[in-house]
C-alpha atoms as a PDB file:
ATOM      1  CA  UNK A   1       4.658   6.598   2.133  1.00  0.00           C
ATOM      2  CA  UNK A   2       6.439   5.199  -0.653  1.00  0.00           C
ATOM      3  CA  UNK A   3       6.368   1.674  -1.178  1.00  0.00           C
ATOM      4  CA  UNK A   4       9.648  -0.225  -0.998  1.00  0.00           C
ATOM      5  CA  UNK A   5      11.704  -1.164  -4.199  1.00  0.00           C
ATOM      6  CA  UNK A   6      13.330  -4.078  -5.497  1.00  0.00           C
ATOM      7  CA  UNK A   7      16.859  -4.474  -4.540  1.00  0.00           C
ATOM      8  CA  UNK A   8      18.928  -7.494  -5.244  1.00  0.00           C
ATOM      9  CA  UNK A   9      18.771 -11.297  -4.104  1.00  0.00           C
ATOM     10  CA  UNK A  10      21.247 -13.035  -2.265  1.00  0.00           C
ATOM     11  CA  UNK A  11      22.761 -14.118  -5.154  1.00  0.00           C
ATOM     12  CA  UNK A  12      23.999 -10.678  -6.065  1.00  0.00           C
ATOM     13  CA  UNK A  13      23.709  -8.879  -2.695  1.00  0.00           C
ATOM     14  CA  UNK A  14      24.474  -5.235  -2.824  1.00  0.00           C
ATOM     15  CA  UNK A  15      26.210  -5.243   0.093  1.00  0.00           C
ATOM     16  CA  UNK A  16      26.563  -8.565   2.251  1.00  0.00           C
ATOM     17  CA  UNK A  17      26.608  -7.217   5.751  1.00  0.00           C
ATOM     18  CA  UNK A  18      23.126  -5.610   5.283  1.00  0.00           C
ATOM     19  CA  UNK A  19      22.462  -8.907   4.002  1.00  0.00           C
ATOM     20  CA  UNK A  20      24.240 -10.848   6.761  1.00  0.00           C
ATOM     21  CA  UNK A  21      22.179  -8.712   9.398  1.00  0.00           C
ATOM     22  CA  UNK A  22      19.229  -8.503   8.134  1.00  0.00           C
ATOM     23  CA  UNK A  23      19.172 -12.786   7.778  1.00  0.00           C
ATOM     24  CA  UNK A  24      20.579 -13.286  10.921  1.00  0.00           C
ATOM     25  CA  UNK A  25      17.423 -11.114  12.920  1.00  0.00           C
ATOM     26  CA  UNK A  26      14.114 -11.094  11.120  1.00  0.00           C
ATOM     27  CA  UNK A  27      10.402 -10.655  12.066  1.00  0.00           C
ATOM     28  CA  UNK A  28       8.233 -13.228  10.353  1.00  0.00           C
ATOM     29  CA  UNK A  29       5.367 -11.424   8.813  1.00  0.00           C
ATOM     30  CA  UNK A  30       2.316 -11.988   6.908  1.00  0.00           C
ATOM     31  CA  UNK A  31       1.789 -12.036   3.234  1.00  0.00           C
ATOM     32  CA  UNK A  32      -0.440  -9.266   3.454  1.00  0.00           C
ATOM     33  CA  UNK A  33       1.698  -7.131   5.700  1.00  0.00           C
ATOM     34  CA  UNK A  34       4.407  -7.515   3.040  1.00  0.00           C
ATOM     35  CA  UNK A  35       2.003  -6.846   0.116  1.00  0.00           C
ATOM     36  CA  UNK A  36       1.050  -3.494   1.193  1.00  0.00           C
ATOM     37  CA  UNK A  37       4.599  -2.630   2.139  1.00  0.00           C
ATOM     38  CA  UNK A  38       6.670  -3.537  -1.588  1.00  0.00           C
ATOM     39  CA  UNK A  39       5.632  -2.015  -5.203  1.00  0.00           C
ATOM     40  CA  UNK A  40       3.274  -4.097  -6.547  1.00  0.00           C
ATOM     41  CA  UNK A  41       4.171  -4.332 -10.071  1.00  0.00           C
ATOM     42  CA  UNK A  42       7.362  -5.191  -8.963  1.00  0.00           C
ATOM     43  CA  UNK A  43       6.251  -8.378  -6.753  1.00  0.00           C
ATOM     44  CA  UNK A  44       4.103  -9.665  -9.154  1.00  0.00           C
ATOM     45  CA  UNK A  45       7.175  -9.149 -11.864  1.00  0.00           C
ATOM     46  CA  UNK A  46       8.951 -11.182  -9.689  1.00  0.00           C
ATOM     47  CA  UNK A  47       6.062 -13.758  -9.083  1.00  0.00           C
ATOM     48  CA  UNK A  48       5.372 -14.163 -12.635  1.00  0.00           C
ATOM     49  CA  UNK A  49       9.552 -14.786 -13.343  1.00  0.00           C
ATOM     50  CA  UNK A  50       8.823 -17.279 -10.469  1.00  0.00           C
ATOM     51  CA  UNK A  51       7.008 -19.169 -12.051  1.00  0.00           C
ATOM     52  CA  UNK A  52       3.744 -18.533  -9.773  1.00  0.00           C
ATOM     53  CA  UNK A  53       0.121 -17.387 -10.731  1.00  0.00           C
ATOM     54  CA  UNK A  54      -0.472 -13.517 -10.462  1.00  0.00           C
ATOM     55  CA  UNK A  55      -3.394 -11.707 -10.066  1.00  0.00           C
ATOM     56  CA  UNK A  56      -6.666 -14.040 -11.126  1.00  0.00           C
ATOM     57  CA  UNK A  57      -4.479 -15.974 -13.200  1.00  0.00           C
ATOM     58  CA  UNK A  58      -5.167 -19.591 -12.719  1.00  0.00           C
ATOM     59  CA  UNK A  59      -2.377 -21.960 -10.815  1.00  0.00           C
ATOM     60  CA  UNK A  60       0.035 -21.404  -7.640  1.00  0.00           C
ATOM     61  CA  UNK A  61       0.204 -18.106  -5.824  1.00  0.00           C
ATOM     62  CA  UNK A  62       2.978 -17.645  -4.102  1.00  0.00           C
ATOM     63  CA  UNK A  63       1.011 -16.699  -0.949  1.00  0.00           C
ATOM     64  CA  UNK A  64      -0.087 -20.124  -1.162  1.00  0.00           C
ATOM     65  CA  UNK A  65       3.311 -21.943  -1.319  1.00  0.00           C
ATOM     66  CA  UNK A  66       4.314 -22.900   1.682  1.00  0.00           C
ATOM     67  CA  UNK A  67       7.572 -22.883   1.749  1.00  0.00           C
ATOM     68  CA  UNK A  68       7.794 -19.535   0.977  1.00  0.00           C
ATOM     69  CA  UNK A  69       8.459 -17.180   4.143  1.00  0.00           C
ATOM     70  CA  UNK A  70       7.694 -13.108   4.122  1.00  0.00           C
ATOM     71  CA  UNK A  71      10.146 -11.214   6.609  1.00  0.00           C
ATOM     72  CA  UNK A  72      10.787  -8.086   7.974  1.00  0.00           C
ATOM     73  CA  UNK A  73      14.166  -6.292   9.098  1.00  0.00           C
ATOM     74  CA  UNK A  74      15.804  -3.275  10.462  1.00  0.00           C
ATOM     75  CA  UNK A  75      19.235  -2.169   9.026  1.00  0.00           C
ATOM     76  CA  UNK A  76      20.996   1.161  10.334  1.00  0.00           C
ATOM     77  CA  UNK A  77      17.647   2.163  11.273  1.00  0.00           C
ATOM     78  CA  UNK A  78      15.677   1.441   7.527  1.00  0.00           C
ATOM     79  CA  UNK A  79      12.967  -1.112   7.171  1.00  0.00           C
ATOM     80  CA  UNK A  80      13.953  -3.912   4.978  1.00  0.00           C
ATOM     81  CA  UNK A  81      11.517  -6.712   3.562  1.00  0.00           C
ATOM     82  CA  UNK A  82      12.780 -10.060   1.858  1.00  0.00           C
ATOM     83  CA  UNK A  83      10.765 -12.617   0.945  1.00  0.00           C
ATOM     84  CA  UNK A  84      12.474 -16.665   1.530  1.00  0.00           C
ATOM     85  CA  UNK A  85      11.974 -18.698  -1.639  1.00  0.00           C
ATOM     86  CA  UNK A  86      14.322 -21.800  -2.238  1.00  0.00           C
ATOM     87  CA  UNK A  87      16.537 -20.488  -0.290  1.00  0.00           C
ATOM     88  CA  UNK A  88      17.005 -17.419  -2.074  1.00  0.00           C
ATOM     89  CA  UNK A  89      16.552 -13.903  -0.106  1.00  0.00           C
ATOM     90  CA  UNK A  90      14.383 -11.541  -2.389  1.00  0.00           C
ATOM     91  CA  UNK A  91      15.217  -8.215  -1.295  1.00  0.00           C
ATOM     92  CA  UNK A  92      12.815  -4.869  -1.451  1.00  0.00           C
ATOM     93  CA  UNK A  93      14.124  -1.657   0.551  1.00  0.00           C
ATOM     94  CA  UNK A  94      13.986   2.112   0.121  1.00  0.00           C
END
């Protein structure tokens, strides 16, 4: 299975009734679950641009911040997976 891509934030949704629906009825799921689900290089892209730790660098990893909250979604059927960060939907789908 292909792992799922980067596809916008909330500040610059796509389209914003996938977003809508996909905020308004979420799993919660583990950092690990999400993980193996998104492109790596991607995520840790994103991590880095974040500001957090990747791989064995030294400092915060985002699976560590606790404010951070790794969800899972259905929209028309597809699996979507966002990430929560400062209030900011991070967006990965097919």
């Amino acid at each position: 299975m292909r792992k799922l891509q980067y596809a916008y934030n909330c500040t610059n949704p796509g389209d914003s009734r996938e977003l809508a629906a996909i905020t308004d009825n979420f799993t919660d799921i583990s950092y690990e679950t999400f993980r193996r689900k998104v492109d790596t290089e991607q995520f840790d892209m994103l991590c880095s641009g974040l500001g957090y730790a990747v791989g064995n660098e030294k400092g915060l990893h985002i699976k560590n911040d606790w404010s951070v909250s790794f969800r899972k979604a259905l929209y028309k059927g597809n699996p979507i997976y966002f990430f929560s960060w400062s209030s900011i939907e991070v967006v990965f789908k097919n």
